[in-house]
C-alpha atoms as a PDB file:
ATOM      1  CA  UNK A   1     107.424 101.022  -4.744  1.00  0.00           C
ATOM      2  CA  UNK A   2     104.400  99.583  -6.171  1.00  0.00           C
ATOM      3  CA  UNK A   3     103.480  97.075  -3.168  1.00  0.00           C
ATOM      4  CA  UNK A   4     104.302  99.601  -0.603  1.00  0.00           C
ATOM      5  CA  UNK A   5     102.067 102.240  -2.286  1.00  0.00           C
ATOM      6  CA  UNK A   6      99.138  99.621  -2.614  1.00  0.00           C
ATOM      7  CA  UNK A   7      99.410  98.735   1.264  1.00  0.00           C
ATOM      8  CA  UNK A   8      99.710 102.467   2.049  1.00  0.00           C
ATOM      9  CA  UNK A   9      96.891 103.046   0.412  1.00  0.00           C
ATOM     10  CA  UNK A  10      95.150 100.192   1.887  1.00  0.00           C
ATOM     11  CA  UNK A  11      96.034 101.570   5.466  1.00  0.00           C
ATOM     12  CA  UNK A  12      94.891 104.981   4.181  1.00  0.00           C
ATOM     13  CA  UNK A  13      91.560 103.589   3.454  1.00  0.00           C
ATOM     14  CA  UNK A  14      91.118 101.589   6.406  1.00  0.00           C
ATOM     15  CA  UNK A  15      92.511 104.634   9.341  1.00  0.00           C
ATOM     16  CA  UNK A  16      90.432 107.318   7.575  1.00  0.00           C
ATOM     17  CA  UNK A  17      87.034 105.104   7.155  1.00  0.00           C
ATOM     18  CA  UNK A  18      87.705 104.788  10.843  1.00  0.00           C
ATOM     19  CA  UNK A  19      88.475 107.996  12.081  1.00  0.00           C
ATOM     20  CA  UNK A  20      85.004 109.066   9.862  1.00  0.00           C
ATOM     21  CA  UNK A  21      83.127 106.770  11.585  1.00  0.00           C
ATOM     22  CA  UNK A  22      84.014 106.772  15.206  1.00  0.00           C
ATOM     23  CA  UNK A  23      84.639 110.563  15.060  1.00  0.00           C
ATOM     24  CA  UNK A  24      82.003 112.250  12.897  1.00  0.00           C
ATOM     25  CA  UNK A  25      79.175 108.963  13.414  1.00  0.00           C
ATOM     26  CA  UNK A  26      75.772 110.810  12.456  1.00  0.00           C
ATOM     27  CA  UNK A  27      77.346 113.167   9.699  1.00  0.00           C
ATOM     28  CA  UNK A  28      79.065 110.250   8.359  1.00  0.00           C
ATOM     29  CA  UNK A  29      76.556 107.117   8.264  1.00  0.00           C
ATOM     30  CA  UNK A  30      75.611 107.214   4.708  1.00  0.00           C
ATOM     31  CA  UNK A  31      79.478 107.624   3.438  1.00  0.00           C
ATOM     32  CA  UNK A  32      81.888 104.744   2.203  1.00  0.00           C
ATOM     33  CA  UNK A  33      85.267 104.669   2.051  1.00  0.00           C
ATOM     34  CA  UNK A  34      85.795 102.835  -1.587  1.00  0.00           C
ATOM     35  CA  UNK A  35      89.606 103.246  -2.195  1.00  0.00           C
ATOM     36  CA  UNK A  36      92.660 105.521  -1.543  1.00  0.00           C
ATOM     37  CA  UNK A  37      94.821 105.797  -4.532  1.00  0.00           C
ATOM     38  CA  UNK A  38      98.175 107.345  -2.587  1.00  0.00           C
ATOM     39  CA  UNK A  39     100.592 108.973  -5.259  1.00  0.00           C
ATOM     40  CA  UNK A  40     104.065 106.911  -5.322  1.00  0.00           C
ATOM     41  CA  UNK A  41     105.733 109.459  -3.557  1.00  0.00           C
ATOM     42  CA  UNK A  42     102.891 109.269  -0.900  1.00  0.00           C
ATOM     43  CA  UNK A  43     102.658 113.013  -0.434  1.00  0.00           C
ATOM     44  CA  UNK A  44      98.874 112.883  -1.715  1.00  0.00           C
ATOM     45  CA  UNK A  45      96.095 110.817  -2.017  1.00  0.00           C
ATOM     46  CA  UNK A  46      92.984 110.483  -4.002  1.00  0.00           C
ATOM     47  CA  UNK A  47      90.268 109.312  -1.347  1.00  0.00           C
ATOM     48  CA  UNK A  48      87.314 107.942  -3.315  1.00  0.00           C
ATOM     49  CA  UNK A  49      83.563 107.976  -1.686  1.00  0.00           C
ATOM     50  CA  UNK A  50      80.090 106.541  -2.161  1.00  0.00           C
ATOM     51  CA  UNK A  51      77.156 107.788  -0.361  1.00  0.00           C
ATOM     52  CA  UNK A  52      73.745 106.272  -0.266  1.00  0.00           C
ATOM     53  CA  UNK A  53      71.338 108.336  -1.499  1.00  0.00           C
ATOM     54  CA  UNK A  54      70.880 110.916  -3.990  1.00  0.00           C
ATOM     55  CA  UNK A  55      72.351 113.714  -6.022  1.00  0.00           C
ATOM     56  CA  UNK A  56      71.705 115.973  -2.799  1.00  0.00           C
ATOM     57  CA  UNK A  57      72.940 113.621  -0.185  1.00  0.00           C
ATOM     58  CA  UNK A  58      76.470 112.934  -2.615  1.00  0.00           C
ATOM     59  CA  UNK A  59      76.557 117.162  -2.733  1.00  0.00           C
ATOM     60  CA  UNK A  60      75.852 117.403   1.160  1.00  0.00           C
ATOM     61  CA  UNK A  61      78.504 114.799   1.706  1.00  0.00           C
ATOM     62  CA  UNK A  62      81.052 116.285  -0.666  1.00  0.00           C
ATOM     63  CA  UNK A  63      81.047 119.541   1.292  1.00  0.00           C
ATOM     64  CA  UNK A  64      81.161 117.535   4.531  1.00  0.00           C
ATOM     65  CA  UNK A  65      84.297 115.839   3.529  1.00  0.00           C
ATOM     66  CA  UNK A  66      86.190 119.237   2.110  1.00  0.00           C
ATOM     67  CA  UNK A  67      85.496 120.859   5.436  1.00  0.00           C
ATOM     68  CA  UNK A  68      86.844 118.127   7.883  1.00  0.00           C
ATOM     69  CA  UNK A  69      89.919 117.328   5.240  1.00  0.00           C
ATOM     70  CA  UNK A  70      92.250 119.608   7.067  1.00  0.00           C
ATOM     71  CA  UNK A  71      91.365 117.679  10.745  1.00  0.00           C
ATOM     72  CA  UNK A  72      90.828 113.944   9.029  1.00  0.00           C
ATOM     73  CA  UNK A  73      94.897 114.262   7.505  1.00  0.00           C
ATOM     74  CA  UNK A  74      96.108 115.385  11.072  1.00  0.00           C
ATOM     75  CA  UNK A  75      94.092 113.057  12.811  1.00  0.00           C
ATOM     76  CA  UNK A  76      95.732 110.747  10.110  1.00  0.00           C
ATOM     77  CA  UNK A  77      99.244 111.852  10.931  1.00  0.00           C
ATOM     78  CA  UNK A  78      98.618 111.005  14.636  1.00  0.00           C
ATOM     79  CA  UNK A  79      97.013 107.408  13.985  1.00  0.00           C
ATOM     80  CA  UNK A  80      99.830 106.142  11.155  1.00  0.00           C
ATOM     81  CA  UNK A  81     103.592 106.841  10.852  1.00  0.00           C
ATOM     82  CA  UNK A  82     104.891 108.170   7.446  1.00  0.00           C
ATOM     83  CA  UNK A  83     107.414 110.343   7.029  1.00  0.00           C
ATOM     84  CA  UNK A  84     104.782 112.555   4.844  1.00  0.00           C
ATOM     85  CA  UNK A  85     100.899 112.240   5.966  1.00  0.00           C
ATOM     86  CA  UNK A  86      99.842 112.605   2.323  1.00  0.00           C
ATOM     87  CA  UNK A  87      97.370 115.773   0.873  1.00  0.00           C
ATOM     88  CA  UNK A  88      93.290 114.134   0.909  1.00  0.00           C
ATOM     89  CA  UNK A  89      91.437 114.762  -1.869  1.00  0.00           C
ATOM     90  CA  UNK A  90      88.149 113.335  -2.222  1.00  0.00           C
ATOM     91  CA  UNK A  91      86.193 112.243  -5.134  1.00  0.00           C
ATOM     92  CA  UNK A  92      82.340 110.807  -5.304  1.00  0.00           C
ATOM     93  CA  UNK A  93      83.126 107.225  -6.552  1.00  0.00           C
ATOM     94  CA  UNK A  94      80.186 106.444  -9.075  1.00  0.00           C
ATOM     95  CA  UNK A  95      80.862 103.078 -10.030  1.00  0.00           C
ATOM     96  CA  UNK A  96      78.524 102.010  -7.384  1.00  0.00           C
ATOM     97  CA  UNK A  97      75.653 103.768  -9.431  1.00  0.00           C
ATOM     98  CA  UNK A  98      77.005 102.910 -12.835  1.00  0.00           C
ATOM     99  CA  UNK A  99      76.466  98.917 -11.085  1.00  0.00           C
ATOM    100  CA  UNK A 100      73.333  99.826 -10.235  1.00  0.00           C
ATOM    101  CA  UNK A 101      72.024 100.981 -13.425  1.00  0.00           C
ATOM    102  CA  UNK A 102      73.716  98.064 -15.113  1.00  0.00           C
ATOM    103  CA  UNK A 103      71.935  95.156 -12.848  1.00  0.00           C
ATOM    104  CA  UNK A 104      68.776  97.033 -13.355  1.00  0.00           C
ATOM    105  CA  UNK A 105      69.472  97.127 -17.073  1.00  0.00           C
ATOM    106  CA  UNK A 106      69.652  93.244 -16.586  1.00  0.00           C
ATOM    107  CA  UNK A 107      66.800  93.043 -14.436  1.00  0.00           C
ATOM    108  CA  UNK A 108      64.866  94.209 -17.107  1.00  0.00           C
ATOM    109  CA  UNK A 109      66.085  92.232 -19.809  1.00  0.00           C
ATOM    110  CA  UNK A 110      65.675  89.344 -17.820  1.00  0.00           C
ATOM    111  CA  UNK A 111      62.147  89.852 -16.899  1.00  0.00           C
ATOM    112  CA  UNK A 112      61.463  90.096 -20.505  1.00  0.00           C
ATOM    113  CA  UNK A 113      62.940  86.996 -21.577  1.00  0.00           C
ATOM    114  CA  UNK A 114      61.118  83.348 -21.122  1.00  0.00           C
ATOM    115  CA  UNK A 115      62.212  81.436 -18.160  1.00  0.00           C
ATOM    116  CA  UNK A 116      61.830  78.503 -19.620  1.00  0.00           C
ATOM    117  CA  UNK A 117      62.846  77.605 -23.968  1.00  0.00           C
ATOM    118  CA  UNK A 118      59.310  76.192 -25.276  1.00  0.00           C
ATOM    119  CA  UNK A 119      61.480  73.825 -27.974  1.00  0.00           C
ATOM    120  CA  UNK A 120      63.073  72.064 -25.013  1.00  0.00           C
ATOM    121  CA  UNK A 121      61.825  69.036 -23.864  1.00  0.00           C
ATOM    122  CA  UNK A 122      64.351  68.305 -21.623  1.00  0.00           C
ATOM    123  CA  UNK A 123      65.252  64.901 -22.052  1.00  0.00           C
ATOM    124  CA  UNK A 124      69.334  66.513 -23.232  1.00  0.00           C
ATOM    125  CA  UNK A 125      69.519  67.519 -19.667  1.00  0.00           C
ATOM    126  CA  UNK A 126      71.075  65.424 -17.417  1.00  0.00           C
ATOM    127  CA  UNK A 127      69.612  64.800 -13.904  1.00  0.00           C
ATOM    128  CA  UNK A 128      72.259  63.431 -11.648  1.00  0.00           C
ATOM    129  CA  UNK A 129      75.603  64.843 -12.134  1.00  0.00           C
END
């Protein structure tokens, strides 16, 4: 069941980001589809998010998603054949700004480090490969 699940999940991912898209294209141009995690008896899926932007913009989009859930699952029901079109939830997907934080984190410390060692002269580098 685990393969099937994954690929269901995949095509979950892939119909809805579509049906957002084509469907609902100025309410939805900030909002990514990041993953659907379908439950293994497929009757419900977690649909993560990421929207670029801010706090507000994540909240405007949140409430955007929650009232188009009901039409986006029927819609999905039409586009792929399951014998259950699984329950949406969706859930602001913040790894995107936990990576963000972190490569600005590095960023920093690599601004603040030397780009070059003063006690290397260089000659224990090798020039041609």
């Amino acid at each position: 069941m685990g393969q099937r699940k994954i690929r269901v999940g995949e095509l979950v991912k892939r119909e809805l980001s579509e049906l957002l898209h084509s469907r609902w294209r100025s309410e939805s141009v900030a909002i990514t589809i990041t993953e659907a995690d379908v439950a293994p008896d497929l009757r419900s899926a977690r649909i993560y998010y990421a929207v670029l932007g801010n706090a507000d913009a994540a909240a405007v989009a949140g409430k955007f998603l929650a009232s188009i859930r009901r039409e986006l699952r029927f819609l999905l029901g039409q586009t792929i054949i399951l014998k259950y079109t699984p329950e949406l939830r969706f859930i602001l997907d913040s790894s995107a700004d936990r990576a963000m934080k972190i490569m600005s984190a590095l960023d920093a410390l690599d601004a603040e480090s030397p780009l070059e060692d003063p006690d290397c002269d260089g000659s224990q580098h090798e020039d041609n490969p």
